[in-house]
PDB file of N, CA and C in Angstrom:
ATOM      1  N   UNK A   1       0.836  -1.190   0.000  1.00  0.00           N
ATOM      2  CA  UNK A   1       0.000   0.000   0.000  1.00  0.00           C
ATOM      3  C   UNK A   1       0.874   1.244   0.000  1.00  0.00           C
ATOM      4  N   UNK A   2       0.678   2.024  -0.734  1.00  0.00           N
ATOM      5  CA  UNK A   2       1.278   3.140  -0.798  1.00  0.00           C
ATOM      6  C   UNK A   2       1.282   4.158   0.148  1.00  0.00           C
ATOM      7  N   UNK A   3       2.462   4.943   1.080  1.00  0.00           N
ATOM      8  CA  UNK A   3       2.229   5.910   1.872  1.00  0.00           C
ATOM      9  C   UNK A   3       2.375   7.367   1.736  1.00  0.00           C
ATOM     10  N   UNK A   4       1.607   7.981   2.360  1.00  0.00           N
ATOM     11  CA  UNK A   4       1.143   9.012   1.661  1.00  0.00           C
ATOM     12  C   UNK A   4      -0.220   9.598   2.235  1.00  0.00           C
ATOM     13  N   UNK A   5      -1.014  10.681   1.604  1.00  0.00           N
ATOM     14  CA  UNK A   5      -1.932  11.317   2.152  1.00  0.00           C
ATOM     15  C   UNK A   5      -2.567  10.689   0.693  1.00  0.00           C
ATOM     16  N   UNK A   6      -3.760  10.325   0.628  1.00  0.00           N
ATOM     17  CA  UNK A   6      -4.448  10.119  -0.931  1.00  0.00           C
ATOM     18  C   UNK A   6      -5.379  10.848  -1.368  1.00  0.00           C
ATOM     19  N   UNK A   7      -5.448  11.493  -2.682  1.00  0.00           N
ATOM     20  CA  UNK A   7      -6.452  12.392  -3.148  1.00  0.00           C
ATOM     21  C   UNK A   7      -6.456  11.609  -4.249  1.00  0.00           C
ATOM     22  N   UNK A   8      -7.582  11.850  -4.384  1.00  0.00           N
ATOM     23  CA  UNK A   8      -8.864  11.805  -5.848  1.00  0.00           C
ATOM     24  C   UNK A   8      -7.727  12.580  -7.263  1.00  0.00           C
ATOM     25  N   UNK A   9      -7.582  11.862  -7.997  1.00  0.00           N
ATOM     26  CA  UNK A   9      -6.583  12.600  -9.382  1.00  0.00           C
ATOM     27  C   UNK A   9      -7.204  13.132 -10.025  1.00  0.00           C
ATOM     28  N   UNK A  10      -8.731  12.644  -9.612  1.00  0.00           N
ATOM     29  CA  UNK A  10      -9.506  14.010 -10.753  1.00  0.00           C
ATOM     30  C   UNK A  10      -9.471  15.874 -10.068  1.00  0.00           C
ATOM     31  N   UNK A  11      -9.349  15.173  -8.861  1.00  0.00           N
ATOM     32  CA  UNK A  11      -9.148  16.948  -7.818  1.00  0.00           C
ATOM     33  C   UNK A  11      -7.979  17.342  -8.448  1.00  0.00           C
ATOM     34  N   UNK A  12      -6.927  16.686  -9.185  1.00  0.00           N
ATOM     35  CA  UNK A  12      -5.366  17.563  -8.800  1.00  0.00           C
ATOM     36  C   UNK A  12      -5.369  17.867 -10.815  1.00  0.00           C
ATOM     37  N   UNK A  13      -5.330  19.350 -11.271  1.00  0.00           N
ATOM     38  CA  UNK A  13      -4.901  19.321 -12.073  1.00  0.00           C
ATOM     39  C   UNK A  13      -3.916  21.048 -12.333  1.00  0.00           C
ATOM     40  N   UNK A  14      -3.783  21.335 -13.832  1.00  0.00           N
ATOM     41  CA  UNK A  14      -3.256  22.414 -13.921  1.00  0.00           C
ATOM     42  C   UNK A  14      -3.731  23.720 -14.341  1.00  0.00           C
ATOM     43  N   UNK A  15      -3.170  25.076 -13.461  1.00  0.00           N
ATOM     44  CA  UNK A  15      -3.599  26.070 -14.002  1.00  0.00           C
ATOM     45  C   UNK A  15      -2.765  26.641 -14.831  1.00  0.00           C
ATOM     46  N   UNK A  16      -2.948  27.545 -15.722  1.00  0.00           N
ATOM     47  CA  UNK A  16      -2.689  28.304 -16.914  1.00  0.00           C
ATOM     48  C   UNK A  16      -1.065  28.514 -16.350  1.00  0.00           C
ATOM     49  N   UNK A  17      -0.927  29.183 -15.415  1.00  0.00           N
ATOM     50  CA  UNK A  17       0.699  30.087 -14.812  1.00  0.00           C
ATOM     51  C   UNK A  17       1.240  28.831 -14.981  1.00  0.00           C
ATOM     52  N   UNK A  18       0.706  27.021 -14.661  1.00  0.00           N
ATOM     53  CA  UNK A  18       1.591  26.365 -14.482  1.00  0.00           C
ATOM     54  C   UNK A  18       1.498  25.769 -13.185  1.00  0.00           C
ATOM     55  N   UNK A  19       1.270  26.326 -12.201  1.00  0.00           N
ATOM     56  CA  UNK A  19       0.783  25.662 -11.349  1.00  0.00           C
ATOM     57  C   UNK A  19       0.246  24.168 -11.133  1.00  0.00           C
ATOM     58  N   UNK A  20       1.089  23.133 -10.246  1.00  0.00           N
ATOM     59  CA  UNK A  20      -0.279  22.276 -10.206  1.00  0.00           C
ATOM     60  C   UNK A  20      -0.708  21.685  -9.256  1.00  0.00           C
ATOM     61  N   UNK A  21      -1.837  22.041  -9.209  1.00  0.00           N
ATOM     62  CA  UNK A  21      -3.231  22.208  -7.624  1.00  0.00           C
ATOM     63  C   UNK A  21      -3.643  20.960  -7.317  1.00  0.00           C
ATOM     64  N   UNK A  22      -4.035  21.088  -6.530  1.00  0.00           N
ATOM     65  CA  UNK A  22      -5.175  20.202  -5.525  1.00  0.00           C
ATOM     66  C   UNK A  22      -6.784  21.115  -5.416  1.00  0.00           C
ATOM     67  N   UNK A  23      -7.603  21.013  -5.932  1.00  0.00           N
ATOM     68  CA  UNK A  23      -8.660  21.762  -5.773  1.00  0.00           C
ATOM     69  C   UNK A  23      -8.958  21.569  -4.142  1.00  0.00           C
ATOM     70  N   UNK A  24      -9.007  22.603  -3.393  1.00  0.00           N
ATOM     71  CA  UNK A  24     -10.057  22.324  -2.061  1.00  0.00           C
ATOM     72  C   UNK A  24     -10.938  23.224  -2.223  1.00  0.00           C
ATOM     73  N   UNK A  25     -12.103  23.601  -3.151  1.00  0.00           N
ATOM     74  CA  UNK A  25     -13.266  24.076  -3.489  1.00  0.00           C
ATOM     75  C   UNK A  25     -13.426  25.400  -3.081  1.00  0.00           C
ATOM     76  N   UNK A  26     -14.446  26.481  -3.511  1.00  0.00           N
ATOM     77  CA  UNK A  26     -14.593  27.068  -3.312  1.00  0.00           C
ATOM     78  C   UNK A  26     -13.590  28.501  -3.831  1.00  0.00           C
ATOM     79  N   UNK A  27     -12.800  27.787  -4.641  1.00  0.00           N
ATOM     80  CA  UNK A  27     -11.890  28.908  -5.396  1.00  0.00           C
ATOM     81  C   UNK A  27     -10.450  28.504  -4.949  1.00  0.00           C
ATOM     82  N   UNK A  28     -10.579  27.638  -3.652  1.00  0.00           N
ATOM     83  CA  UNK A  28      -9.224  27.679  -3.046  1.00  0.00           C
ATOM     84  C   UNK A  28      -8.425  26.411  -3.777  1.00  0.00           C
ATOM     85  N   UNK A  29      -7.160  26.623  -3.611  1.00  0.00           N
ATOM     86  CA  UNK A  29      -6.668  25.436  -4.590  1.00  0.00           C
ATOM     87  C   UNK A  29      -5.132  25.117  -3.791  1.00  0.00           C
ATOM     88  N   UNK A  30      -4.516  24.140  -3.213  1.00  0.00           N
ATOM     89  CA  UNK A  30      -3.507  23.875  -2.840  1.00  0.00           C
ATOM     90  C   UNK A  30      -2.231  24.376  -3.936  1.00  0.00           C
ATOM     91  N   UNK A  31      -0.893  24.699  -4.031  1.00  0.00           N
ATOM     92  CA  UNK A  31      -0.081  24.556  -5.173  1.00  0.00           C
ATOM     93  C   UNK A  31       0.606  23.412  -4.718  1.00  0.00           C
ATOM     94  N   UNK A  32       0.691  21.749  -5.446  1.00  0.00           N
ATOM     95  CA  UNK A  32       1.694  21.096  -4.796  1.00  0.00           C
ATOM     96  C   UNK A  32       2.890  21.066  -5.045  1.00  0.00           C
ATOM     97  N   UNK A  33       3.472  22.169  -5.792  1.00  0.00           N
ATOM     98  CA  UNK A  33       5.199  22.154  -5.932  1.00  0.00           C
ATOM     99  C   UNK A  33       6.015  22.880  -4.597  1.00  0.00           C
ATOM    100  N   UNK A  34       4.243  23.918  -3.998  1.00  0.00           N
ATOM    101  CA  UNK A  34       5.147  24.983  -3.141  1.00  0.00           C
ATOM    102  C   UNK A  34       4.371  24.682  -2.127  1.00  0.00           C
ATOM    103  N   UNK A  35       3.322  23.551  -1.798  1.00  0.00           N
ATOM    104  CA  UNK A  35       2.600  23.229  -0.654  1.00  0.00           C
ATOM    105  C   UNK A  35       2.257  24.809   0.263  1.00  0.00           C
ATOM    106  N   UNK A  36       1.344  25.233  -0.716  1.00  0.00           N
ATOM    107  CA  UNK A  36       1.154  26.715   0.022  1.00  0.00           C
ATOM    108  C   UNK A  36      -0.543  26.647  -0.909  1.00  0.00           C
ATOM    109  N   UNK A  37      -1.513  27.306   0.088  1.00  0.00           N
ATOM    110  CA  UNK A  37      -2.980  27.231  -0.189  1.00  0.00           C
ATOM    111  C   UNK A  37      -2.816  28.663  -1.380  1.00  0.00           C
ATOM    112  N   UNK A  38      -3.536  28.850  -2.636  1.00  0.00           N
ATOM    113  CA  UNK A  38      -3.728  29.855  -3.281  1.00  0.00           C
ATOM    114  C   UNK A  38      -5.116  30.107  -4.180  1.00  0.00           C
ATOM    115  N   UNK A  39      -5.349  30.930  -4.034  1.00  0.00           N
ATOM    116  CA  UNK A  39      -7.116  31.376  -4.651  1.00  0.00           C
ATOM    117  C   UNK A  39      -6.593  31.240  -6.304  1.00  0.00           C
ATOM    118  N   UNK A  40      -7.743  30.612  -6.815  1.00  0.00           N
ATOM    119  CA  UNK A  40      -8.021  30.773  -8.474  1.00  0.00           C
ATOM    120  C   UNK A  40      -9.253  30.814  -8.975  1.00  0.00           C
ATOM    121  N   UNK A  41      -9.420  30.955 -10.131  1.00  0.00           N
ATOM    122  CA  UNK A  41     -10.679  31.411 -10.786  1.00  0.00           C
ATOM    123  C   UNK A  41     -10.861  30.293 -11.766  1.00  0.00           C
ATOM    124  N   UNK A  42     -12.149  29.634 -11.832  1.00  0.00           N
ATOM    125  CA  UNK A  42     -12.259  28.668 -13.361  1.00  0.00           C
ATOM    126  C   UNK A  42     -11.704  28.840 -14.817  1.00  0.00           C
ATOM    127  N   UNK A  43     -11.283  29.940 -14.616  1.00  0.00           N
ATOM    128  CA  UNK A  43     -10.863  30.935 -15.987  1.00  0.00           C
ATOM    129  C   UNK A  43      -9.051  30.382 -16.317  1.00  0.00           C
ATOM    130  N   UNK A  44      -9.082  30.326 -14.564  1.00  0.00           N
ATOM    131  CA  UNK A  44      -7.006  30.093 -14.874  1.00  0.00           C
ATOM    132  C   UNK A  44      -7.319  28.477 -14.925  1.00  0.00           C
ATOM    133  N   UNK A  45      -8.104  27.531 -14.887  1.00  0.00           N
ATOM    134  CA  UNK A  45      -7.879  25.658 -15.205  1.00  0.00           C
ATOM    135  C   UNK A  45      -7.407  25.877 -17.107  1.00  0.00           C
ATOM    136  N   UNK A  46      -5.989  24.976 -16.809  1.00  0.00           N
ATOM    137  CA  UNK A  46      -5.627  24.409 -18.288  1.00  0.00           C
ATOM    138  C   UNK A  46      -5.591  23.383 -18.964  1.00  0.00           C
ATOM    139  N   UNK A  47      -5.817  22.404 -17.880  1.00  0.00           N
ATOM    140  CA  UNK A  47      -5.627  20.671 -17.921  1.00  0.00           C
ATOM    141  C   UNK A  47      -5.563  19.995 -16.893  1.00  0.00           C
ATOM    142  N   UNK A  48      -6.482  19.014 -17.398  1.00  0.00           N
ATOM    143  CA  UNK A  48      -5.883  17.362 -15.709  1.00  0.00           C
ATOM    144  C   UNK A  48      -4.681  17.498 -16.041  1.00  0.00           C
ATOM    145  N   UNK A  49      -3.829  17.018 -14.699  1.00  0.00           N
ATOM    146  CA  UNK A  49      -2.665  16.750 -14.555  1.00  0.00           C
ATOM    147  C   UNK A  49      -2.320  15.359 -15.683  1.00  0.00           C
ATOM    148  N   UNK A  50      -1.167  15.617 -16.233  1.00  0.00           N
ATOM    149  CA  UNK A  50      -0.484  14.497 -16.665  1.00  0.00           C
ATOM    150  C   UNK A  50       0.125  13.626 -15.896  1.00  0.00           C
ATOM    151  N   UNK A  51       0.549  12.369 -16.489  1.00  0.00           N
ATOM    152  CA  UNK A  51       1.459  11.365 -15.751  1.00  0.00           C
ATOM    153  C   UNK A  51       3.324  12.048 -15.554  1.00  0.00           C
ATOM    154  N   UNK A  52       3.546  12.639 -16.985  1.00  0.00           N
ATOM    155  CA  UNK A  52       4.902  13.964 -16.823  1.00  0.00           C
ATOM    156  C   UNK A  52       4.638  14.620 -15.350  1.00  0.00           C
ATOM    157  N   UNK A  53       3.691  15.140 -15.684  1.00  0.00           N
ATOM    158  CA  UNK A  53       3.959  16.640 -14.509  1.00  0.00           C
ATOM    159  C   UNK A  53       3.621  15.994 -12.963  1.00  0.00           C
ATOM    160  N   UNK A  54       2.994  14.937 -12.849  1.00  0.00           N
ATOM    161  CA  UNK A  54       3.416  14.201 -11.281  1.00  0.00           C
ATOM    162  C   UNK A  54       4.441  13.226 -11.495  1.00  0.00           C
ATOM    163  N   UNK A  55       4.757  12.808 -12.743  1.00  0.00           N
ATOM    164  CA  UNK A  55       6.349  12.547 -12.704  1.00  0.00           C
ATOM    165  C   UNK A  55       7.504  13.284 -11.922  1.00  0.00           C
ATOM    166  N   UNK A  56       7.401  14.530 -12.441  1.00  0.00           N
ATOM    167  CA  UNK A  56       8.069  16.004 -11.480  1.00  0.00           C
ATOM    168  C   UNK A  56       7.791  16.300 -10.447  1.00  0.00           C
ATOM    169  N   UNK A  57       6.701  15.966  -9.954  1.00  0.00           N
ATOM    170  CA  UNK A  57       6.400  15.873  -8.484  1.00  0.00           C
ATOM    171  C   UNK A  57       6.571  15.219  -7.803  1.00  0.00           C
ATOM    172  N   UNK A  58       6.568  13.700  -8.078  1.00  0.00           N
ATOM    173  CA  UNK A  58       7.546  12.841  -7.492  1.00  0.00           C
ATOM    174  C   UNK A  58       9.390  13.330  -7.635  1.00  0.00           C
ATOM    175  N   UNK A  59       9.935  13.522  -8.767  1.00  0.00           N
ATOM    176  CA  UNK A  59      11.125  13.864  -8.050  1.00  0.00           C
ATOM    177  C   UNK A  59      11.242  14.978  -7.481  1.00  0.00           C
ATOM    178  N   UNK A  60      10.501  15.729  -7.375  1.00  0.00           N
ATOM    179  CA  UNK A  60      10.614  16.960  -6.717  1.00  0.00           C
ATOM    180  C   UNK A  60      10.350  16.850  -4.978  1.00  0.00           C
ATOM    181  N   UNK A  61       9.746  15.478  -4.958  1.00  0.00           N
ATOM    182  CA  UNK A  61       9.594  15.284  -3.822  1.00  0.00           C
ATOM    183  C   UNK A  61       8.251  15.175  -2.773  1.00  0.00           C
ATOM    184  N   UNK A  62       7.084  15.765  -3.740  1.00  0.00           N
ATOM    185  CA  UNK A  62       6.374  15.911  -3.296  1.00  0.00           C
ATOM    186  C   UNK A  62       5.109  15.277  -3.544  1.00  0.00           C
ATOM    187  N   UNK A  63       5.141  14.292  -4.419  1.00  0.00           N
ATOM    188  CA  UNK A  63       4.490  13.064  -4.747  1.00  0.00           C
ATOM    189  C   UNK A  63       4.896  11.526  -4.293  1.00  0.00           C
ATOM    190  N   UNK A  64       4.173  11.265  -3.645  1.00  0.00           N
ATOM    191  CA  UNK A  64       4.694   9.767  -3.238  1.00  0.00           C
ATOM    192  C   UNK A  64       4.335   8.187  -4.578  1.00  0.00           C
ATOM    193  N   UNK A  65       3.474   8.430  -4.893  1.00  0.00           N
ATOM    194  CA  UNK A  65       2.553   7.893  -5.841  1.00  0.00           C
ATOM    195  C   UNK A  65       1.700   8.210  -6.516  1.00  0.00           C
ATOM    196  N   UNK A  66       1.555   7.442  -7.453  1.00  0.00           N
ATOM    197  CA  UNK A  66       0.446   7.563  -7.986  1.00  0.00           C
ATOM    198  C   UNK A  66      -0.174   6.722  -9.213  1.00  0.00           C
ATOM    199  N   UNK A  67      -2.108   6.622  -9.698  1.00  0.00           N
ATOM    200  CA  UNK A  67      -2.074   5.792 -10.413  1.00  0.00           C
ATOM    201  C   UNK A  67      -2.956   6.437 -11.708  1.00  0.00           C
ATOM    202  N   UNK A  68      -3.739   5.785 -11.974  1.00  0.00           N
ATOM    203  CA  UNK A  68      -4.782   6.304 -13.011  1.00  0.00           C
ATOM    204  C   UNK A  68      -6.201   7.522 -12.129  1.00  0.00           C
ATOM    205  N   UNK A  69      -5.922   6.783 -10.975  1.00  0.00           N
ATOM    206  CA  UNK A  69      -7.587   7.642  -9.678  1.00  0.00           C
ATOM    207  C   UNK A  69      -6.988   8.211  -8.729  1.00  0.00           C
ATOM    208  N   UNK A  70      -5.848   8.049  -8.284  1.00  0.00           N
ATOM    209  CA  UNK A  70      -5.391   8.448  -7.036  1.00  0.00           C
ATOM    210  C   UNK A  70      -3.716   9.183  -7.114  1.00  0.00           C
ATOM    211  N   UNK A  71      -3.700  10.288  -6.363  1.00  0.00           N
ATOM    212  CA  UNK A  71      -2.138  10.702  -5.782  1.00  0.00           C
ATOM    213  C   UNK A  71      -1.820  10.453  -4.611  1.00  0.00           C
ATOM    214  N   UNK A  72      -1.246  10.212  -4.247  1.00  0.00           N
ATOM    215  CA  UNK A  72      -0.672  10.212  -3.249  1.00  0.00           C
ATOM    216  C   UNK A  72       0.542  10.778  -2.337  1.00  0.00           C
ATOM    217  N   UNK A  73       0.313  12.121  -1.915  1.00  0.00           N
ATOM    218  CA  UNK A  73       1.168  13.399  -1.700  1.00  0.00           C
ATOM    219  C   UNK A  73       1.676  13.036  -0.215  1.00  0.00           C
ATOM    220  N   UNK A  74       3.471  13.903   0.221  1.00  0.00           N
ATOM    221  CA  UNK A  74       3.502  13.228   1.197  1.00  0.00           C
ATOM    222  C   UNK A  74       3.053  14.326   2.503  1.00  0.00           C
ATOM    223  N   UNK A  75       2.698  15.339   2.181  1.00  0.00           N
ATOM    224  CA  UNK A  75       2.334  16.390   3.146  1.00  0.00           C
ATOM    225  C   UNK A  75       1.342  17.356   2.712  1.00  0.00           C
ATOM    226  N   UNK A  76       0.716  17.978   3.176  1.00  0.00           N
ATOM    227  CA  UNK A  76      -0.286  19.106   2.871  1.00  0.00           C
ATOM    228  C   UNK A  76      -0.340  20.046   3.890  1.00  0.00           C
ATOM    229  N   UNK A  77      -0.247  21.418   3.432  1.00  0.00           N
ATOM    230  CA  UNK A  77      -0.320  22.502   4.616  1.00  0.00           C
ATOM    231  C   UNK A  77      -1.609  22.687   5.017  1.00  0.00           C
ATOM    232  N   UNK A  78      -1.570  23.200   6.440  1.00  0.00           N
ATOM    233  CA  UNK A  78      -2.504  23.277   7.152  1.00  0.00           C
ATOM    234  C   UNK A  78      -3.453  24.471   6.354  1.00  0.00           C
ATOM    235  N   UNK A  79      -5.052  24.367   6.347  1.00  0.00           N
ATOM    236  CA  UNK A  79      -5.610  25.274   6.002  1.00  0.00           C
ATOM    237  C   UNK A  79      -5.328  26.725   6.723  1.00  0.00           C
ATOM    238  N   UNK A  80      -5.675  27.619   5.817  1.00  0.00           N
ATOM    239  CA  UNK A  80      -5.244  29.115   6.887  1.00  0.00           C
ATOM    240  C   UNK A  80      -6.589  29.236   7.800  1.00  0.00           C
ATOM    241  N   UNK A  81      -6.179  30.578   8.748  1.00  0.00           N
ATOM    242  CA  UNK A  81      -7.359  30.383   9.657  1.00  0.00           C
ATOM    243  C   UNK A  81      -8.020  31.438   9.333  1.00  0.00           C
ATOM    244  N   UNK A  82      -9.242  31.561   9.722  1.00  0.00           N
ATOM    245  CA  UNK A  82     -10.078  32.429   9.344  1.00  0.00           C
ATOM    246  C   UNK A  82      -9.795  33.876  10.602  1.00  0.00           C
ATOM    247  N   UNK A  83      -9.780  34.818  10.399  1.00  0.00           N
ATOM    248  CA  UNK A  83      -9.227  35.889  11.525  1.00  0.00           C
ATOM    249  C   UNK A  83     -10.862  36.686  11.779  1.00  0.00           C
ATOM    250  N   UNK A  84     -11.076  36.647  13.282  1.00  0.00           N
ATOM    251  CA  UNK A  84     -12.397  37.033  13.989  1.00  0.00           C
ATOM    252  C   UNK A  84     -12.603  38.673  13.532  1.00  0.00           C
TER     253      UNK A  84
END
């Protein structure tokens, strides 16, 4: 079994700048090269992720696995907090 945190591969694809996300809804989108939360618009999506570009994420380090349905990332930053 693969270790790792597992997401859905249809959640993780790319935006236009290059970027490539983890959707957590609502506009918000993980970047997993820089594991940092960042806002986007439907306007910036360019493509599902390829098997290349989580190729690069695995050596980059930040992919543990992955298959045809699933990634498997080895960390994710904490959501930000909402300020009262």
């Amino acid at each position: 079994m693969p270790l790792g945190i597992m997401l859905q591969r249809s959640l993780v694809f790319v935006l236009k700048n290059g970027a490539i996300v983890l959707d957590w809804g609502d506009g918000a989108a993980i970047d997993l090269l820089e594991n940092e939360f960042l806002r986007f618009d439907e306007r910036d999506y360019s493509h599902a992720v390829s098997d290349e570009e989580l190729e690069f994420l695995k050596h980059a380090g930040r992919v543990a696995s992955y298959d045809s349905r699933t990634v498997y990332v080895h960390s994710l930053p904490e959501p930000p907090q909402k300020s009262l």
